[in-house]
C-alpha atoms as a PDB file:
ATOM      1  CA  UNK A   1     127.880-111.148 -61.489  1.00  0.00           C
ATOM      2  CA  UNK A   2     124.944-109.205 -59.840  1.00  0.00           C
ATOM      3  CA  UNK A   3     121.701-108.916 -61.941  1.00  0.00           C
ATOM      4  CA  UNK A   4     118.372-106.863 -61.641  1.00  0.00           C
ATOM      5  CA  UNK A   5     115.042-107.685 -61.769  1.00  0.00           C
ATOM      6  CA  UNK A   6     113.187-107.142 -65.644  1.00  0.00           C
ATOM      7  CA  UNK A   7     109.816-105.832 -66.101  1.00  0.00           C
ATOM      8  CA  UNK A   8     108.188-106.939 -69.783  1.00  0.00           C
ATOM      9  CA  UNK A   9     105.193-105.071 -70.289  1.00  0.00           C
ATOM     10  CA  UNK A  10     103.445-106.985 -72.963  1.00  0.00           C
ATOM     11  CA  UNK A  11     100.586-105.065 -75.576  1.00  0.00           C
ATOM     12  CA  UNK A  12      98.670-107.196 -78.407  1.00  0.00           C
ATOM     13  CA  UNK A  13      99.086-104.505 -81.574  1.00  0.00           C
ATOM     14  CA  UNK A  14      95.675-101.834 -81.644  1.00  0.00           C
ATOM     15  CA  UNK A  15      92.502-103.277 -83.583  1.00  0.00           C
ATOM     16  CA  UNK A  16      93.469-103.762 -87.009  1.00  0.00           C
ATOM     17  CA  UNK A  17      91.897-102.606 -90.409  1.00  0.00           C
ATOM     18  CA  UNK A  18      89.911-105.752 -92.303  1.00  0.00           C
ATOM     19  CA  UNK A  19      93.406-106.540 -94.948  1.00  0.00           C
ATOM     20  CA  UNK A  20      95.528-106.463 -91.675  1.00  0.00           C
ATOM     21  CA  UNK A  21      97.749-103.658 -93.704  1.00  0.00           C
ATOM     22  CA  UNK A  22      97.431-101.090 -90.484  1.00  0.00           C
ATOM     23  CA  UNK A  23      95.166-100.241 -87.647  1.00  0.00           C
ATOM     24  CA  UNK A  24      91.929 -99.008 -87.801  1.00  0.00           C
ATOM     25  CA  UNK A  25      90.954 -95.993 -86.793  1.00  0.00           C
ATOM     26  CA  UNK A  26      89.732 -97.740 -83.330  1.00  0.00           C
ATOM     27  CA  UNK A  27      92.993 -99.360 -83.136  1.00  0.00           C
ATOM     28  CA  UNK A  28      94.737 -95.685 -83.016  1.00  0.00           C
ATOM     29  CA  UNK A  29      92.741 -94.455 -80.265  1.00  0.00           C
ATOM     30  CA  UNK A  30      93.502 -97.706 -78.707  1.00  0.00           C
ATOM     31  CA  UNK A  31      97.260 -97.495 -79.156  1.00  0.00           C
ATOM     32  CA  UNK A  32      97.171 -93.533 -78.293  1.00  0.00           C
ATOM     33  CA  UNK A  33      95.409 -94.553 -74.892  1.00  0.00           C
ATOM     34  CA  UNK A  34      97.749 -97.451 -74.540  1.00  0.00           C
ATOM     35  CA  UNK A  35     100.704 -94.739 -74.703  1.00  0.00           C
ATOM     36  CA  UNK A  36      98.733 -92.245 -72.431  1.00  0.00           C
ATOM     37  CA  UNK A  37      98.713 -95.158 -69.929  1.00  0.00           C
ATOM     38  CA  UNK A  38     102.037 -95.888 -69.982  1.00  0.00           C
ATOM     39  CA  UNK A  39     103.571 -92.354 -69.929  1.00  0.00           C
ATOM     40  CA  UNK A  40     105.959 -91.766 -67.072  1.00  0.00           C
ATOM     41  CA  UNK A  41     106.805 -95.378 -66.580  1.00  0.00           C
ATOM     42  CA  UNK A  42     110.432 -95.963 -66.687  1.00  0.00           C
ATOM     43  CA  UNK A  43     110.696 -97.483 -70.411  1.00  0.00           C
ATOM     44  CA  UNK A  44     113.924 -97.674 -72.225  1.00  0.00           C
ATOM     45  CA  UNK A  45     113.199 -99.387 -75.315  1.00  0.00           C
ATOM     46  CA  UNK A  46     109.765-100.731 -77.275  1.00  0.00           C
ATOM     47  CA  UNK A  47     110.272-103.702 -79.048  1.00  0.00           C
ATOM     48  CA  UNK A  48     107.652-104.472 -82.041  1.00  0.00           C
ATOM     49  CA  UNK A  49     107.177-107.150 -84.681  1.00  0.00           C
ATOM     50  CA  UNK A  50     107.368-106.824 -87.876  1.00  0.00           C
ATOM     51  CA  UNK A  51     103.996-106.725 -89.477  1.00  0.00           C
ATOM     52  CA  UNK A  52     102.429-103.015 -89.859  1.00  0.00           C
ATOM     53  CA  UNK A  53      99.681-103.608 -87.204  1.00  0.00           C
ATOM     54  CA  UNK A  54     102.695-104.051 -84.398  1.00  0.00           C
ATOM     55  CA  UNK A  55     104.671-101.339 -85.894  1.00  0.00           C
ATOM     56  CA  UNK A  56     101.962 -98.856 -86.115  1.00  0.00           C
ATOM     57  CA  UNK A  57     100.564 -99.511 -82.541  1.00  0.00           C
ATOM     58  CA  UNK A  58     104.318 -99.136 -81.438  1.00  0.00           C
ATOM     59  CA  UNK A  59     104.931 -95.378 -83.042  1.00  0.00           C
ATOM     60  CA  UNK A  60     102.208 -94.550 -81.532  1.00  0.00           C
ATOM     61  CA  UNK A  61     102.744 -96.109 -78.293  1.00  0.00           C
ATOM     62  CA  UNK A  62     106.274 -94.469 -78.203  1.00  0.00           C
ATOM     63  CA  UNK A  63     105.295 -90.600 -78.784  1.00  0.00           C
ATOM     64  CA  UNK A  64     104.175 -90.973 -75.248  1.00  0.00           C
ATOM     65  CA  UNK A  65     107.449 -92.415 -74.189  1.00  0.00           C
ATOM     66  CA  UNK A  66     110.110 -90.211 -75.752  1.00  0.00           C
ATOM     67  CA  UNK A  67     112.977 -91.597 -73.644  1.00  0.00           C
ATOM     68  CA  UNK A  68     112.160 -95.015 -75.253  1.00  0.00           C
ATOM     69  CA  UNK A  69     114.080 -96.591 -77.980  1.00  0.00           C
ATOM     70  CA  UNK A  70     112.229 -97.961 -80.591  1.00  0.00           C
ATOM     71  CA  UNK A  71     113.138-101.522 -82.342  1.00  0.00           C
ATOM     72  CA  UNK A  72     111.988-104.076 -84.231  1.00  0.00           C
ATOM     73  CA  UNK A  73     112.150-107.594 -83.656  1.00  0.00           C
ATOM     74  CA  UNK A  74     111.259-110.199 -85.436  1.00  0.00           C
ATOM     75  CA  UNK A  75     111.169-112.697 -82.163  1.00  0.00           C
ATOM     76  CA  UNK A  76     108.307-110.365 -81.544  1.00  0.00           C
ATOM     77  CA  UNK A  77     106.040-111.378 -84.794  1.00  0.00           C
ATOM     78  CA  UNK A  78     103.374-113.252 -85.601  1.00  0.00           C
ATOM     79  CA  UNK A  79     103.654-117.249 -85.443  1.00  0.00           C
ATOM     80  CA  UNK A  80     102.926-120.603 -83.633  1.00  0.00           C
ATOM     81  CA  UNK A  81     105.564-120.569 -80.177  1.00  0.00           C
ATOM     82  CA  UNK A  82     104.738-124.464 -79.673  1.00  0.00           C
ATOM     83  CA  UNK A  83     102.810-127.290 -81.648  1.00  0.00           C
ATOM     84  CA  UNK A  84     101.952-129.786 -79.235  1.00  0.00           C
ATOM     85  CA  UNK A  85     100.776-133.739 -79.861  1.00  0.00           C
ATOM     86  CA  UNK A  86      97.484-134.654 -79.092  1.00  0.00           C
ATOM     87  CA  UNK A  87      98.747-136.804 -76.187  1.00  0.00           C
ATOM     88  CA  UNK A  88      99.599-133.778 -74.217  1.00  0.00           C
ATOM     89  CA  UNK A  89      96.214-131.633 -74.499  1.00  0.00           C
ATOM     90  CA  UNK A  90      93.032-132.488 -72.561  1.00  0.00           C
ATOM     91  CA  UNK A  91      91.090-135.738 -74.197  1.00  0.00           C
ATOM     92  CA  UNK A  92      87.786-133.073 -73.919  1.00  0.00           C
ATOM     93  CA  UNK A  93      89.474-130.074 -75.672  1.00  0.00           C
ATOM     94  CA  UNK A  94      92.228-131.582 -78.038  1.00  0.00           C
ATOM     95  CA  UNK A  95      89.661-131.512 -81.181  1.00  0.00           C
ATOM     96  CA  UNK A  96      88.774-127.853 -80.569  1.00  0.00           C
ATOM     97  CA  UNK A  97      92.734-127.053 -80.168  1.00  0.00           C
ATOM     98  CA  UNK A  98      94.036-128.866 -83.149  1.00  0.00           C
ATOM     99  CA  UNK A  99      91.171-127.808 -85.377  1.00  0.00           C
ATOM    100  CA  UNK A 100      92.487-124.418 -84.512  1.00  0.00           C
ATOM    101  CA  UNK A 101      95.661-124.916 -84.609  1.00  0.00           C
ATOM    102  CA  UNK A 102      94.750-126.155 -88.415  1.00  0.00           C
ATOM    103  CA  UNK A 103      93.866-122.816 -88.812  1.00  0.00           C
ATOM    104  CA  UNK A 104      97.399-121.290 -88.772  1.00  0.00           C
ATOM    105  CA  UNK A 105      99.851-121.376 -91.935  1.00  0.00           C
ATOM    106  CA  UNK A 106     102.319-123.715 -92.179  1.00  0.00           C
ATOM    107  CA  UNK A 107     105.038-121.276 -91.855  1.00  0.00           C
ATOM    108  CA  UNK A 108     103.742-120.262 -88.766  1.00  0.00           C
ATOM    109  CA  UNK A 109     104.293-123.511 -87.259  1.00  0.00           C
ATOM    110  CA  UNK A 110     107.633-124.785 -88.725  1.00  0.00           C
ATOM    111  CA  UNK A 111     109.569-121.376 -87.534  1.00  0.00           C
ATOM    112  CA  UNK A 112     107.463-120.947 -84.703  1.00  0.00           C
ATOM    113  CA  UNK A 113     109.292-122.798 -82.165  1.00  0.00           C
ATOM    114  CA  UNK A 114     112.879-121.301 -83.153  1.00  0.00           C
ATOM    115  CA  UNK A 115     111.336-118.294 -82.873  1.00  0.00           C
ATOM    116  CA  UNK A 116     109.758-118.339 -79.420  1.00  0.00           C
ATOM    117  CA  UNK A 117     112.753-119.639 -78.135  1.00  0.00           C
ATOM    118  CA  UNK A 118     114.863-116.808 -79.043  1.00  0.00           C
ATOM    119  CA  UNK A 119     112.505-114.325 -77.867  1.00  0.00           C
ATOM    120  CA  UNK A 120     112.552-115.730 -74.128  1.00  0.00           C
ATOM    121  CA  UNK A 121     116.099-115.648 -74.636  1.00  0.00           C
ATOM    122  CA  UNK A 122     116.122-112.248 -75.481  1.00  0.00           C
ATOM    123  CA  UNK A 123     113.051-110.999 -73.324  1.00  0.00           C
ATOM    124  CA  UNK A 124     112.902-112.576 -70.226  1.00  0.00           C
ATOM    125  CA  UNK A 125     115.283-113.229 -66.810  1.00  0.00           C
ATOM    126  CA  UNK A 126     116.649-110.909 -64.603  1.00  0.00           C
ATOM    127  CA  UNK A 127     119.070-108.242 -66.340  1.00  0.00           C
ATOM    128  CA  UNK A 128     122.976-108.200 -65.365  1.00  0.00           C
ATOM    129  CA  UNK A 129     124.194-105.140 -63.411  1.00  0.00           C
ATOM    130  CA  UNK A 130     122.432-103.201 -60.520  1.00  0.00           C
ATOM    131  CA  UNK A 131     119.576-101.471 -62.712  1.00  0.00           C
ATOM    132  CA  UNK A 132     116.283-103.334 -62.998  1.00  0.00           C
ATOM    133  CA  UNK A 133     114.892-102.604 -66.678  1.00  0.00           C
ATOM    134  CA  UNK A 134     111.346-102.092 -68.308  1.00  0.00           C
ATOM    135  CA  UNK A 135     110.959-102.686 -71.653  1.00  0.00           C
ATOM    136  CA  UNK A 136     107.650-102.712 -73.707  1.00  0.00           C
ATOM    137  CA  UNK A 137     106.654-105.391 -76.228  1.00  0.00           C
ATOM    138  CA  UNK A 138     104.162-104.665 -78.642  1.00  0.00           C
ATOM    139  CA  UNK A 139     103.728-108.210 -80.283  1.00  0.00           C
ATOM    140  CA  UNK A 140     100.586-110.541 -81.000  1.00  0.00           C
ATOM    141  CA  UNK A 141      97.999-112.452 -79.033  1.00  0.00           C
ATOM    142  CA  UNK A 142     100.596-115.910 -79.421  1.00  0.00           C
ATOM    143  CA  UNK A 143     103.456-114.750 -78.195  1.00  0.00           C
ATOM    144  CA  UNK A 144     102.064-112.969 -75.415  1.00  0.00           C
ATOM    145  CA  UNK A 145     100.631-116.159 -74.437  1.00  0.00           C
ATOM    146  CA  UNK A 146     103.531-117.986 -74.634  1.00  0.00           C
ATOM    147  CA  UNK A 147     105.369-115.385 -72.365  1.00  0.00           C
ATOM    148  CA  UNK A 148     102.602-116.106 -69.759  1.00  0.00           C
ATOM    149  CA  UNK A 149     102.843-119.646 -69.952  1.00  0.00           C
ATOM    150  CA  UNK A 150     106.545-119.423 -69.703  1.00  0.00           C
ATOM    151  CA  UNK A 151     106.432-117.080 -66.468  1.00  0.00           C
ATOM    152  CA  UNK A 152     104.032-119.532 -64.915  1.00  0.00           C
ATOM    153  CA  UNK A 153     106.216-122.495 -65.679  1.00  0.00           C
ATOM    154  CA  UNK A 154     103.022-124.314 -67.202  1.00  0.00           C
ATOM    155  CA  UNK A 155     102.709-127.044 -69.887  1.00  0.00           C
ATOM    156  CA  UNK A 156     103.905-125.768 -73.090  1.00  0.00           C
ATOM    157  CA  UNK A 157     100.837-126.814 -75.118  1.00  0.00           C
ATOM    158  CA  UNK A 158      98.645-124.445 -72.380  1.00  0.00           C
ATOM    159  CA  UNK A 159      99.967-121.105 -74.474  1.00  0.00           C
ATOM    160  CA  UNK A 160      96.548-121.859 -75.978  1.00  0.00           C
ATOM    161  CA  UNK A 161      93.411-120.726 -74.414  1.00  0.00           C
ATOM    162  CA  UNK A 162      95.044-117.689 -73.307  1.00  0.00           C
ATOM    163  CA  UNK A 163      93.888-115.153 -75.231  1.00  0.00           C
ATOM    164  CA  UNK A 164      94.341-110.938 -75.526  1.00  0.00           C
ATOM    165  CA  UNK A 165      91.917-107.945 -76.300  1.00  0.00           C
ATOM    166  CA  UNK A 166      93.722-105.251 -78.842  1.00  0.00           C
ATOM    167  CA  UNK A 167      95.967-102.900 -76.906  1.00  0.00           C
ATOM    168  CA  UNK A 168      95.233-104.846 -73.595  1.00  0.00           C
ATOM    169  CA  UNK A 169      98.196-104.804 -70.883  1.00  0.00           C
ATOM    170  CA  UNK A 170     100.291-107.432 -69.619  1.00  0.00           C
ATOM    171  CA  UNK A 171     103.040-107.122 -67.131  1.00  0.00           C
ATOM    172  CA  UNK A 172     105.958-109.992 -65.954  1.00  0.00           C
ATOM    173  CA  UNK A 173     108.653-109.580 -63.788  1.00  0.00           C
ATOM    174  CA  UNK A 174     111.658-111.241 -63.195  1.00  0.00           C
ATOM    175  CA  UNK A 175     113.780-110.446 -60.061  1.00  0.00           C
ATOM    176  CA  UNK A 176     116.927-112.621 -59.012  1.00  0.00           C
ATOM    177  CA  UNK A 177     116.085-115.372 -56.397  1.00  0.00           C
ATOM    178  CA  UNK A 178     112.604-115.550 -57.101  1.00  0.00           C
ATOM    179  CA  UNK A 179     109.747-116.745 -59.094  1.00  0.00           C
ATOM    180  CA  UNK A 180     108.961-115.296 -62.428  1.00  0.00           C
ATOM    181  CA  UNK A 181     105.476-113.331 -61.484  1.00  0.00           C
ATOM    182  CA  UNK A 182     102.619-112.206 -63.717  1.00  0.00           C
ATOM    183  CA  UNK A 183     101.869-108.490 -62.582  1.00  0.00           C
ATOM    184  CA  UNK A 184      98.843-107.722 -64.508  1.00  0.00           C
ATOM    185  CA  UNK A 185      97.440-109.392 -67.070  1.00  0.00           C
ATOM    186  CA  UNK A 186      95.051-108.092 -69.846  1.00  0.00           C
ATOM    187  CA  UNK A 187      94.489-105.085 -68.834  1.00  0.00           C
ATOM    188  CA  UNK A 188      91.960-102.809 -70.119  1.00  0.00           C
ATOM    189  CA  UNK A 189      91.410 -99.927 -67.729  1.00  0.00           C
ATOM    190  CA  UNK A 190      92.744 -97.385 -69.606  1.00  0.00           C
ATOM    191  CA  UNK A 191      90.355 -98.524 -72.868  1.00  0.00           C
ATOM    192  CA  UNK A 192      86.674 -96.687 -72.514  1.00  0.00           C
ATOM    193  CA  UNK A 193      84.077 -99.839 -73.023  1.00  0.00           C
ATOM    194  CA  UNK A 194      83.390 -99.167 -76.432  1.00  0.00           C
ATOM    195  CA  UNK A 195      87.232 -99.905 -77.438  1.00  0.00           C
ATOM    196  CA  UNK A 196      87.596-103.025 -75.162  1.00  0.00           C
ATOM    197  CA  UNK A 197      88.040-106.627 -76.004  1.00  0.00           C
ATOM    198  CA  UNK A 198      87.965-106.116 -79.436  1.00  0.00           C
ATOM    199  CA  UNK A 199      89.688-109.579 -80.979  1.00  0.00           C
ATOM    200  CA  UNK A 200      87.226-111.603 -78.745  1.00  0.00           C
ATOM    201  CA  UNK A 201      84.093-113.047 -79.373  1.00  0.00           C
ATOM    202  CA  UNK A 202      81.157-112.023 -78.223  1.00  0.00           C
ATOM    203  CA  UNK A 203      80.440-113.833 -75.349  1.00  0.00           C
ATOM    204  CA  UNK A 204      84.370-113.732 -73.900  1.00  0.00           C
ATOM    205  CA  UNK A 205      83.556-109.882 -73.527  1.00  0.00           C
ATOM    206  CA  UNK A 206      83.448-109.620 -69.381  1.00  0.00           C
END
């Protein structure tokens, strides 16, 4: 069977209001921009998770993209894609990862894994047939992580550390007979400087 190369275009959800119940109105403009970036690209569907701050940024995202399908997913939500043992993180780091990691709920981290799983099964490879596809996924910083990780065909644990401004732009490609590749990643240029790397600290901003 022939198959086609897949390009995932990855988007952490627009900054979100304080109670996490939509986006603020920062995260709007970001997601409007995000769409006005993306118009013209060869989309066919836009994938979103479940919680409003995904599905908001994705309605918006898709008014620029009105040959796009839109769908949720919940392989494209919110949780934990891998919880590693200490024995496989760095002996200088692995008290600053699981203290975070401490941080998530519970829930998070028992479906996590099941989760993640399905969603490289269902988002990444190259396609069957002769058409090469682009698809947007408008997820959360975690899974976008994980995605990267995957495509690099690093450590599981090293999802961590990899982290995503609001409505910044990732890109991963998957052609037949060769190496997943990481196109862009985090990408911001279409944000004015007042609306990037919000979701960072500080002193990440660049």
């Amino acid at each position: 069977m022939s198959s086609a190369a897949r390009y995932l275009y990855l988007a952490r959800h627009g900054e979100a209001l304080p109670d996490e119940s939509g986006l603020s109105g920062r995260g709007e403009r970001q997601a409007e921009l995000l769409g006005q970036r993306l118009a013209g690209r060869p989309i066919s569907a836009v994938h979103h998770g479940p919680l409003p701050r995904a599905a908001q940024t994705a309605r918006l995202v898709a008014g620029h993209l009105p040959a796009a399908a839109l769908a949720v997913s919940e392989h494209a939500g919110d949780y934990v894609p891998y919880v590693p043992e200490r024995a496989e993180l760095p002996a200088d780091s692995a008290d600053f990862l699981l203290e975070f990691l401490s941080r998530t709920t519970p829930e998070e981290r028992e479906h996590g894994p099941a989760l993640a799983a399905q969603a490289m099964e269902r988002f990444t490879g190259p396609v069957p047939g002769d058409q090469e596809r682009h698809e947007l996924l408008v997820t959360h910083n975690f899974l976008i992580a994980w995605l990267v990780r995957q495509a690099l065909d690093a450590p599981r644990w090293r999802w961590l550390g990899l982290n995503h401004a609001n409505a910044g732009l990732t890109v991963l490609r998957w052609a037949p007979g060769r190496p997943p590749a990481v196109l862009l990643h985090n990408d911001q240029r279409h944000l004015p400087a007042d609306l990037r790397w919000t979701g960072f600290p500080a002193d990440h901003h660049l």
